[in-house]
PDB file of N, CA and C in Angstrom:
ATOM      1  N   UNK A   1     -72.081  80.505 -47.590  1.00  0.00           N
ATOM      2  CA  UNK A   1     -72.003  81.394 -48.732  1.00  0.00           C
ATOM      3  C   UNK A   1     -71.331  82.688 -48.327  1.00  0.00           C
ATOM      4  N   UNK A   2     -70.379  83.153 -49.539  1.00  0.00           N
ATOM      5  CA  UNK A   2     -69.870  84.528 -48.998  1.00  0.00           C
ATOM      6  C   UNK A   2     -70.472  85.543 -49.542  1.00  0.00           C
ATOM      7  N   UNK A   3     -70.437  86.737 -48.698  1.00  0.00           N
ATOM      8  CA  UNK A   3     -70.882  88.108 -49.753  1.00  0.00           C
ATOM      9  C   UNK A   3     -70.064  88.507 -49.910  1.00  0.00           C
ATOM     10  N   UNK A   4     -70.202  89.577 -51.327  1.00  0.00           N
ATOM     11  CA  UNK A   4     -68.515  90.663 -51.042  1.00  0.00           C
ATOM     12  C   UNK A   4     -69.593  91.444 -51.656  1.00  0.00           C
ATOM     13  N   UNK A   5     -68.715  92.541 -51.444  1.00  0.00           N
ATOM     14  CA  UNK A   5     -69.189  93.902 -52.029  1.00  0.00           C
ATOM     15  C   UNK A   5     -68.270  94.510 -53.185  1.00  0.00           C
ATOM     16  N   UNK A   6     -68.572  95.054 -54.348  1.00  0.00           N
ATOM     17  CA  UNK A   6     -67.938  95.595 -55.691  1.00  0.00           C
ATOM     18  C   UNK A   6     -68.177  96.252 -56.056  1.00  0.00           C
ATOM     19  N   UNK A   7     -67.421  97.313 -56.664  1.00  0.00           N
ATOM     20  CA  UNK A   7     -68.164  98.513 -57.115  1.00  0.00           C
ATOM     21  C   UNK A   7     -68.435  98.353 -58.600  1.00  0.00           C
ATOM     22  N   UNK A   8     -69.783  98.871 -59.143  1.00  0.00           N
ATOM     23  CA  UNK A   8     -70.051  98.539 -60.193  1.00  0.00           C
ATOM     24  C   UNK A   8     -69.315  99.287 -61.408  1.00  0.00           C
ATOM     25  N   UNK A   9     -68.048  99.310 -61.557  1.00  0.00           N
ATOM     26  CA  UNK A   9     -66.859  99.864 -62.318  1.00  0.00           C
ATOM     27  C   UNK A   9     -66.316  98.338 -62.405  1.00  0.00           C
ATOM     28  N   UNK A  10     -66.009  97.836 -61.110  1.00  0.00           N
ATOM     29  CA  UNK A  10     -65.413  96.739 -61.175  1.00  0.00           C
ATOM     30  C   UNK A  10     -66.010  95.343 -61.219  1.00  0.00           C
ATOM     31  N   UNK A  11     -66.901  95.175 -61.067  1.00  0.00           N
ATOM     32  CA  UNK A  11     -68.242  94.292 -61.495  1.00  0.00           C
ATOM     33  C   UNK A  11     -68.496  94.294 -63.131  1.00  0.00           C
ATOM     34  N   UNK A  12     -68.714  95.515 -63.644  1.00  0.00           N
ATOM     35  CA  UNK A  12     -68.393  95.912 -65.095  1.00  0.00           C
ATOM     36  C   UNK A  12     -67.027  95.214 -65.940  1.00  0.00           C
ATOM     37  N   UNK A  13     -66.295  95.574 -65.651  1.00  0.00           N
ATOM     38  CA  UNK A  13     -64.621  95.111 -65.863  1.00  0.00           C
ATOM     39  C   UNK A  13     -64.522  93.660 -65.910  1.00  0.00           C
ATOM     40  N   UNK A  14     -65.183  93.020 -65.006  1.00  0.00           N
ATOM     41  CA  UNK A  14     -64.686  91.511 -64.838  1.00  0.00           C
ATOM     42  C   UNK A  14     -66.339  91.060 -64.906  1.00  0.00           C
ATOM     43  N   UNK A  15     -66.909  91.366 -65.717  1.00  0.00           N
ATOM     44  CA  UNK A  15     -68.313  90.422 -65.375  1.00  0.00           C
ATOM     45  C   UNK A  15     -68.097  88.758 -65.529  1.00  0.00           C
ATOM     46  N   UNK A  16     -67.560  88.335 -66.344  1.00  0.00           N
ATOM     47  CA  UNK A  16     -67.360  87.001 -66.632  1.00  0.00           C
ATOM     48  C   UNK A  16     -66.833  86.446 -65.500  1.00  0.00           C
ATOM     49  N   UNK A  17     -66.051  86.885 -64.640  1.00  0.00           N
ATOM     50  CA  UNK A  17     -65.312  86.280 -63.413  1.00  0.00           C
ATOM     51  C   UNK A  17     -66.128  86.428 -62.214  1.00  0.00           C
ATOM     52  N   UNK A  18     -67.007  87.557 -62.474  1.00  0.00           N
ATOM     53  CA  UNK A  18     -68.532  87.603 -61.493  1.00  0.00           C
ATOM     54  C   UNK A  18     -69.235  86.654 -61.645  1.00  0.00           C
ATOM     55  N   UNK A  19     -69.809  86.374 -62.535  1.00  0.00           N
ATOM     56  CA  UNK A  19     -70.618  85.235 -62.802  1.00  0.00           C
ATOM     57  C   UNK A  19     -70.110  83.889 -62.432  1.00  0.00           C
ATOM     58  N   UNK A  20     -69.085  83.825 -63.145  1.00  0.00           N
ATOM     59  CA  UNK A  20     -68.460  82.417 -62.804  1.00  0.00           C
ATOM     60  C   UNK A  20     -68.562  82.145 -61.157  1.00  0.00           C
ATOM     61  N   UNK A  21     -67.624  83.179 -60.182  1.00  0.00           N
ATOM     62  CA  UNK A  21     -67.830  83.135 -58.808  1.00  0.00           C
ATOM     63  C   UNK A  21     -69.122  82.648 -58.194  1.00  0.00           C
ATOM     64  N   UNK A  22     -70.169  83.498 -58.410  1.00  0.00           N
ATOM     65  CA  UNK A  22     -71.547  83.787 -58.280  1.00  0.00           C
ATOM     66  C   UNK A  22     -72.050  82.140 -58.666  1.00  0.00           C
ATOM     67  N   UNK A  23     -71.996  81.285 -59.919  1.00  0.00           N
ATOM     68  CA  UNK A  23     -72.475  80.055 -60.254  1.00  0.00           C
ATOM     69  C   UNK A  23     -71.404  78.786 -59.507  1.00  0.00           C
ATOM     70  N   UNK A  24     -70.032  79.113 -59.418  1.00  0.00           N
ATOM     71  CA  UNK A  24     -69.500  78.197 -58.929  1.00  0.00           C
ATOM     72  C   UNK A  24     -69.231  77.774 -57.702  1.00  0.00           C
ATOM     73  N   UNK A  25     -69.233  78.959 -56.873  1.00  0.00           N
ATOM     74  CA  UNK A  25     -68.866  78.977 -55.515  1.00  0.00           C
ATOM     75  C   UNK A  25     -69.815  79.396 -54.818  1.00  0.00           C
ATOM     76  N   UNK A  26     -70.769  79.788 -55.609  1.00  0.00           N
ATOM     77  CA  UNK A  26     -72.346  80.398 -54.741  1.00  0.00           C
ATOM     78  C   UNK A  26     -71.718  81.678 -53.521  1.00  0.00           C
ATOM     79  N   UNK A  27     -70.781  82.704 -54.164  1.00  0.00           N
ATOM     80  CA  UNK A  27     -70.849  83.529 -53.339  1.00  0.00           C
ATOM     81  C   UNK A  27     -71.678  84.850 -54.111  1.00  0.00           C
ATOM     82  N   UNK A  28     -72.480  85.848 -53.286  1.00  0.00           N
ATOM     83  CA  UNK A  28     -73.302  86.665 -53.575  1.00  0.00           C
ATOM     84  C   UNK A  28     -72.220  88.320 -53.777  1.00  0.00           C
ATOM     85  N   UNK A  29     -72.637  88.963 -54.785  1.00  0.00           N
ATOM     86  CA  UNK A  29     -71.858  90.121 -54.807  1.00  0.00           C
ATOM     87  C   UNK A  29     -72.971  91.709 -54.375  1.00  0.00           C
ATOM     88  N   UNK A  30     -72.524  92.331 -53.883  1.00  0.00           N
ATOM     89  CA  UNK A  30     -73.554  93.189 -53.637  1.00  0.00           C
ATOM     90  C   UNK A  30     -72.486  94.373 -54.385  1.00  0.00           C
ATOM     91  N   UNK A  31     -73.332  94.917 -54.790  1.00  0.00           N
ATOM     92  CA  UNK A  31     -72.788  96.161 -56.203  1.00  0.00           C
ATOM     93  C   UNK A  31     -72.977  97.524 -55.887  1.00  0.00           C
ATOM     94  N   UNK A  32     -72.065  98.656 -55.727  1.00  0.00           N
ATOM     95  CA  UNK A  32     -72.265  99.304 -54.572  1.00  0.00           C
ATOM     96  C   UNK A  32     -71.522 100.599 -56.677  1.00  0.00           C
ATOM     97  N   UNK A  33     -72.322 101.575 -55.729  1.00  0.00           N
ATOM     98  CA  UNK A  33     -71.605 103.168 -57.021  1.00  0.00           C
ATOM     99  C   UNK A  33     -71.872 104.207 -56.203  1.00  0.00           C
ATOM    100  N   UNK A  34     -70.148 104.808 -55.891  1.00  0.00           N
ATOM    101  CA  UNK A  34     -70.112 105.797 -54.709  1.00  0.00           C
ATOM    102  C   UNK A  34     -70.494 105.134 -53.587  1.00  0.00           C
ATOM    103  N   UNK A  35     -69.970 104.107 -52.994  1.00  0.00           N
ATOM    104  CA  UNK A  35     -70.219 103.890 -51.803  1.00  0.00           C
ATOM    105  C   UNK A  35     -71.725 103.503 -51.648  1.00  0.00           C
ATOM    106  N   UNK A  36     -72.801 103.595 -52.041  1.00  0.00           N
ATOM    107  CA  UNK A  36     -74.013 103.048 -52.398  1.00  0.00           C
ATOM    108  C   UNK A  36     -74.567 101.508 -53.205  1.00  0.00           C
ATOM    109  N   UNK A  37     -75.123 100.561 -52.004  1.00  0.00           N
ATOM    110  CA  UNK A  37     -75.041  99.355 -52.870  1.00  0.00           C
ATOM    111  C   UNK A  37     -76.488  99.745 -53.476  1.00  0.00           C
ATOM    112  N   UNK A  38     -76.315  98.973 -54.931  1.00  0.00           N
ATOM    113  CA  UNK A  38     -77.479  99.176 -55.720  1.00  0.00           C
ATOM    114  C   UNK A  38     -78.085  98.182 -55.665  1.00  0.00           C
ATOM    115  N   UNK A  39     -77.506  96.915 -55.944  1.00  0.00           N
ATOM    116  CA  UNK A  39     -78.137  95.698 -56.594  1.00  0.00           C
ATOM    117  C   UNK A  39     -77.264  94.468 -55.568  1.00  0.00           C
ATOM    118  N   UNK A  40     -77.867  93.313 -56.242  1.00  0.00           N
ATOM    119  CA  UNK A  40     -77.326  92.027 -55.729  1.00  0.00           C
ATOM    120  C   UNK A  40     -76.915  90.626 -56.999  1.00  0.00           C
ATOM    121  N   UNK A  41     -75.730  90.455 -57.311  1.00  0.00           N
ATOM    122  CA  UNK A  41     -75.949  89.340 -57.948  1.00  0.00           C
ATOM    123  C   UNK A  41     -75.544  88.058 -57.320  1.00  0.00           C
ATOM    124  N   UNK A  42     -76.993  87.660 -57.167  1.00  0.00           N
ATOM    125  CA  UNK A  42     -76.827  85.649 -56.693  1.00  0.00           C
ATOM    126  C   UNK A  42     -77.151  84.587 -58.021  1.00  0.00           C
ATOM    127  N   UNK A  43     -76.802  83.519 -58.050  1.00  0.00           N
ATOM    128  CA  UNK A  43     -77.024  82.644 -58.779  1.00  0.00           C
ATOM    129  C   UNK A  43     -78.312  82.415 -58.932  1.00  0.00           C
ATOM    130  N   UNK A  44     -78.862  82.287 -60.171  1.00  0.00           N
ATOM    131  CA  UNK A  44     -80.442  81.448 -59.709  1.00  0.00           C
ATOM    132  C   UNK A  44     -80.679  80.461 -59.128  1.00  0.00           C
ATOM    133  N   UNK A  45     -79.972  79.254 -58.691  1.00  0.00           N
ATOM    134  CA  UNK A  45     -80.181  78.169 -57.771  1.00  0.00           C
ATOM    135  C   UNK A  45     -80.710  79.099 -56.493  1.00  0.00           C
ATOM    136  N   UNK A  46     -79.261  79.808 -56.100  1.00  0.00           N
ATOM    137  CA  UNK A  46     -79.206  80.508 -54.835  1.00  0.00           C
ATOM    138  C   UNK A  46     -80.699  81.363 -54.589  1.00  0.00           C
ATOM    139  N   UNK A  47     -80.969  81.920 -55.586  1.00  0.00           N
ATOM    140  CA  UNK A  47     -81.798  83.025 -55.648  1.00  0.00           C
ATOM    141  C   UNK A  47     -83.516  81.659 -55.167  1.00  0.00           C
ATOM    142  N   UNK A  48     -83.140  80.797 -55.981  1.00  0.00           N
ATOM    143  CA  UNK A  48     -84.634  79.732 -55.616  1.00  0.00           C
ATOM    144  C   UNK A  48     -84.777  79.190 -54.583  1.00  0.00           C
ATOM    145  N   UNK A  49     -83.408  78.819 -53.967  1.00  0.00           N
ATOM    146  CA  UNK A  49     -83.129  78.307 -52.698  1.00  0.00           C
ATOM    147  C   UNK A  49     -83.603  79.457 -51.583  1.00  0.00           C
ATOM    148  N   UNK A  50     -82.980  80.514 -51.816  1.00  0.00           N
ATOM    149  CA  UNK A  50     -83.808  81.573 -50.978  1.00  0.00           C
ATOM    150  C   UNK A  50     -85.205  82.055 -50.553  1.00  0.00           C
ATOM    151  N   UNK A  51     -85.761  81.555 -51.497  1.00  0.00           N
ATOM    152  CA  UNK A  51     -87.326  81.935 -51.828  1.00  0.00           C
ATOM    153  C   UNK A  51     -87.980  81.337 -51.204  1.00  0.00           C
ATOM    154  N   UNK A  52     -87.325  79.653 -51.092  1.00  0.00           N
ATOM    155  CA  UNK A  52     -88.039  78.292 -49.896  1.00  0.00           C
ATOM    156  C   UNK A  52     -86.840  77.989 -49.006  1.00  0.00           C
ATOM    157  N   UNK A  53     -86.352  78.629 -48.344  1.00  0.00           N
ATOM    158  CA  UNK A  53     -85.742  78.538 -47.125  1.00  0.00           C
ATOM    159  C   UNK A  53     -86.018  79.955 -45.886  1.00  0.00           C
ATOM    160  N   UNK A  54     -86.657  79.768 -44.935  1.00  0.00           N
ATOM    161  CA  UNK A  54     -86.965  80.518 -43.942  1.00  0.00           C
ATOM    162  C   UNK A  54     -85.496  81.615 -43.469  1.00  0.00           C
ATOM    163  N   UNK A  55     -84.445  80.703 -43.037  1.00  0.00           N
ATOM    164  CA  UNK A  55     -83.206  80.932 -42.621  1.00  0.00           C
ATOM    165  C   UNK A  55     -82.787  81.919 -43.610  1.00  0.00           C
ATOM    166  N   UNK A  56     -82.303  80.972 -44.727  1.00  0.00           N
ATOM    167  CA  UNK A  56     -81.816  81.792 -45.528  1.00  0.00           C
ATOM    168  C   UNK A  56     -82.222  83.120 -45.852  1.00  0.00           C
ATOM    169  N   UNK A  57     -83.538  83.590 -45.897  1.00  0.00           N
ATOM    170  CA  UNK A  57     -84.243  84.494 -46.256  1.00  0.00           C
ATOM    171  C   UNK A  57     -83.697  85.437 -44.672  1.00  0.00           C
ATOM    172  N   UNK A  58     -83.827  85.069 -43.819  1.00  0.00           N
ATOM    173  CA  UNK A  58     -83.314  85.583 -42.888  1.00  0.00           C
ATOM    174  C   UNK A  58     -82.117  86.410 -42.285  1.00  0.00           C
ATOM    175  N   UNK A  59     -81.020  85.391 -43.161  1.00  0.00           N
ATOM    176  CA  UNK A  59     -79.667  85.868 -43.386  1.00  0.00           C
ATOM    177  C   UNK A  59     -79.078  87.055 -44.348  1.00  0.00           C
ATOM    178  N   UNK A  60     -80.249  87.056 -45.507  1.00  0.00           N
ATOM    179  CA  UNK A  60     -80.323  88.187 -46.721  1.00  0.00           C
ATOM    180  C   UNK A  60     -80.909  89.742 -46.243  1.00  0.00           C
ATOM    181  N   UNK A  61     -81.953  89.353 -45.111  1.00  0.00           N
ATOM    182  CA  UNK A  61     -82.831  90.486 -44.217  1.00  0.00           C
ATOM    183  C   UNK A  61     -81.382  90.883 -43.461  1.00  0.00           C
ATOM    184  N   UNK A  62     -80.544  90.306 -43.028  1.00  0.00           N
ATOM    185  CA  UNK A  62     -79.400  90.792 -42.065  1.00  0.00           C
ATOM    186  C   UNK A  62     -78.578  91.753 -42.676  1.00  0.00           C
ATOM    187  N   UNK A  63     -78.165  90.950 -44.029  1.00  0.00           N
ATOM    188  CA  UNK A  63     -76.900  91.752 -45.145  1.00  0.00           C
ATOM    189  C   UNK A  63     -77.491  92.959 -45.328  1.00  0.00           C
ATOM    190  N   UNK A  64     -78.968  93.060 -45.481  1.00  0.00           N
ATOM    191  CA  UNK A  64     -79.671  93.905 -46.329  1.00  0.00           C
ATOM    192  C   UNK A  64     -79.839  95.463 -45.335  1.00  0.00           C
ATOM    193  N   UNK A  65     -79.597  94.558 -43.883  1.00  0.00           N
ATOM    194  CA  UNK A  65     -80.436  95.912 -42.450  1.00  0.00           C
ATOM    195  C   UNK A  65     -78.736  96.573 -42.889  1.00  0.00           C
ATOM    196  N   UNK A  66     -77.742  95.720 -42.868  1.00  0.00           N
ATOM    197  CA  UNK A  66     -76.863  96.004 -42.515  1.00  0.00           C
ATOM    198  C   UNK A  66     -75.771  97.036 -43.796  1.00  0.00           C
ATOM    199  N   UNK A  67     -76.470  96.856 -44.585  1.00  0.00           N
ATOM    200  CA  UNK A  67     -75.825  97.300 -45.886  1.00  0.00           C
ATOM    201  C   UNK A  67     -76.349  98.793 -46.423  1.00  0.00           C
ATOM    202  N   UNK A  68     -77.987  98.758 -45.967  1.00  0.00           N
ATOM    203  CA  UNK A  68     -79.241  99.801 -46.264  1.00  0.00           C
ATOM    204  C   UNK A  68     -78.984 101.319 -45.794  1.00  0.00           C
ATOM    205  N   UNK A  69     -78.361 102.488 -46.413  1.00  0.00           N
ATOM    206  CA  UNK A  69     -78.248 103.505 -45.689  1.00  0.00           C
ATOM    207  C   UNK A  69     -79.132 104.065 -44.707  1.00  0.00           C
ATOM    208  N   UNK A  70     -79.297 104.714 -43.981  1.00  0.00           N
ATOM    209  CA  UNK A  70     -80.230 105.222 -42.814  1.00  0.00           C
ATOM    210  C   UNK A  70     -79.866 106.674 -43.104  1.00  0.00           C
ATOM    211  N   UNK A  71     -81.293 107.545 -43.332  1.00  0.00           N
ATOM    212  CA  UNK A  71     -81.225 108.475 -43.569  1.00  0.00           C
ATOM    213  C   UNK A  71     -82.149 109.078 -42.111  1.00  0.00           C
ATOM    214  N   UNK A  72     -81.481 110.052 -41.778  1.00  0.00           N
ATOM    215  CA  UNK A  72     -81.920 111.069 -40.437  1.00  0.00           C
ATOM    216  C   UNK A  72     -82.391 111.871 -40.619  1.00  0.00           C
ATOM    217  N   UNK A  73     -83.559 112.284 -40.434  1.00  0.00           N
ATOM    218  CA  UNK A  73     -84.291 114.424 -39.953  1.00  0.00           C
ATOM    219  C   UNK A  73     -83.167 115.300 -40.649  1.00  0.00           C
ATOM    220  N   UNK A  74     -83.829 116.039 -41.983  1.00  0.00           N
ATOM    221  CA  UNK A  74     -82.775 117.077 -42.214  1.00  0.00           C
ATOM    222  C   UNK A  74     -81.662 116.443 -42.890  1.00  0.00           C
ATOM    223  N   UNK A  75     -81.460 115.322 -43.319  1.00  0.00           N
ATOM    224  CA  UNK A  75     -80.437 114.780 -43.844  1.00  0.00           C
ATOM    225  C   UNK A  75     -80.015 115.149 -45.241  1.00  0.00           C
ATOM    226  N   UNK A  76     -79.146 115.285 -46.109  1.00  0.00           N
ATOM    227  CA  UNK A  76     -79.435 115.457 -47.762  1.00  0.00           C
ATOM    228  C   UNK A  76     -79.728 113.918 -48.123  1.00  0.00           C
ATOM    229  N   UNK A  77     -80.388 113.764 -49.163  1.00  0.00           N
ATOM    230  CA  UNK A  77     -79.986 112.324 -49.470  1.00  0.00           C
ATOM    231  C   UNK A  77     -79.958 112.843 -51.290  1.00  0.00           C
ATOM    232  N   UNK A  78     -78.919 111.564 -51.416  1.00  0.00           N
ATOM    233  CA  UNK A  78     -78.241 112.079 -52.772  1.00  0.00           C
ATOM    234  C   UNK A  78     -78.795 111.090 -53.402  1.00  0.00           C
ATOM    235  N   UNK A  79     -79.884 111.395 -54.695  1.00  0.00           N
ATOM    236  CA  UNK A  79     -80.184 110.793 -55.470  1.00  0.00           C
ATOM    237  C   UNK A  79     -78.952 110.510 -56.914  1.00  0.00           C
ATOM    238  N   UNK A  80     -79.287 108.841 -56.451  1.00  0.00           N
ATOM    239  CA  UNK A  80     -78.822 108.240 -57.770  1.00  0.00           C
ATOM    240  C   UNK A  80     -79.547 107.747 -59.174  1.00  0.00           C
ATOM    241  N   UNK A  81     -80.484 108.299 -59.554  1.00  0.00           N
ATOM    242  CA  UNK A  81     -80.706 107.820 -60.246  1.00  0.00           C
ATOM    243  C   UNK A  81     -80.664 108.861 -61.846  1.00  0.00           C
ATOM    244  N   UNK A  82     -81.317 108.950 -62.839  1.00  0.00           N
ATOM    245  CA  UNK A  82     -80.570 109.255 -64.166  1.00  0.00           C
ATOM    246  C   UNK A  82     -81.580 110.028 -64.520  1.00  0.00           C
ATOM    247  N   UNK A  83     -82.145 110.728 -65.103  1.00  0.00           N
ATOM    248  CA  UNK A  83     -83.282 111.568 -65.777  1.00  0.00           C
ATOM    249  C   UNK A  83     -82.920 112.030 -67.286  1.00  0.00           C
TER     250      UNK A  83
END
């Protein structure tokens, strides 16, 4: 399975061609605004298959260490969210 990463401008723009990808080819999109991933879209097969597979679940913990900002002592951290 592939991941890609998209920014949710362009995830927006082409949702239909997201989905399709996502159901046909079982690749996972991770959805990123400002450089920040927010979300994940997997297929629901994918998403069930994950849930009862050890590995797999394993491989999502990897994308996830690897994707997850790390914030340091004194750092700003820039909230995204809406009020």
């Amino acid at each position: 399975m592939t991941t890609r990463s998209i920014s949710s401008t362009v995830a927006q723009n082409n949702f239909g061609r997201v989905l399709d990808d996502v159901t046909h080819n079982h690749t996972r999109y991770v959805v990123e605004r400002r450089g920040i991933p927010l979300a994940i879209i997997i297929s629901f097969d994918d998403f069930a298959h994950l849930l009862g597979d050890e590995q797999e679940r394993q491989i999502m913990d990897k994308v996830l260490r690897e994707l997850r900002p790390e914030y340091h002592l004194g750092e700003a951290i820039v909230s995204t969210s809406h009020t």
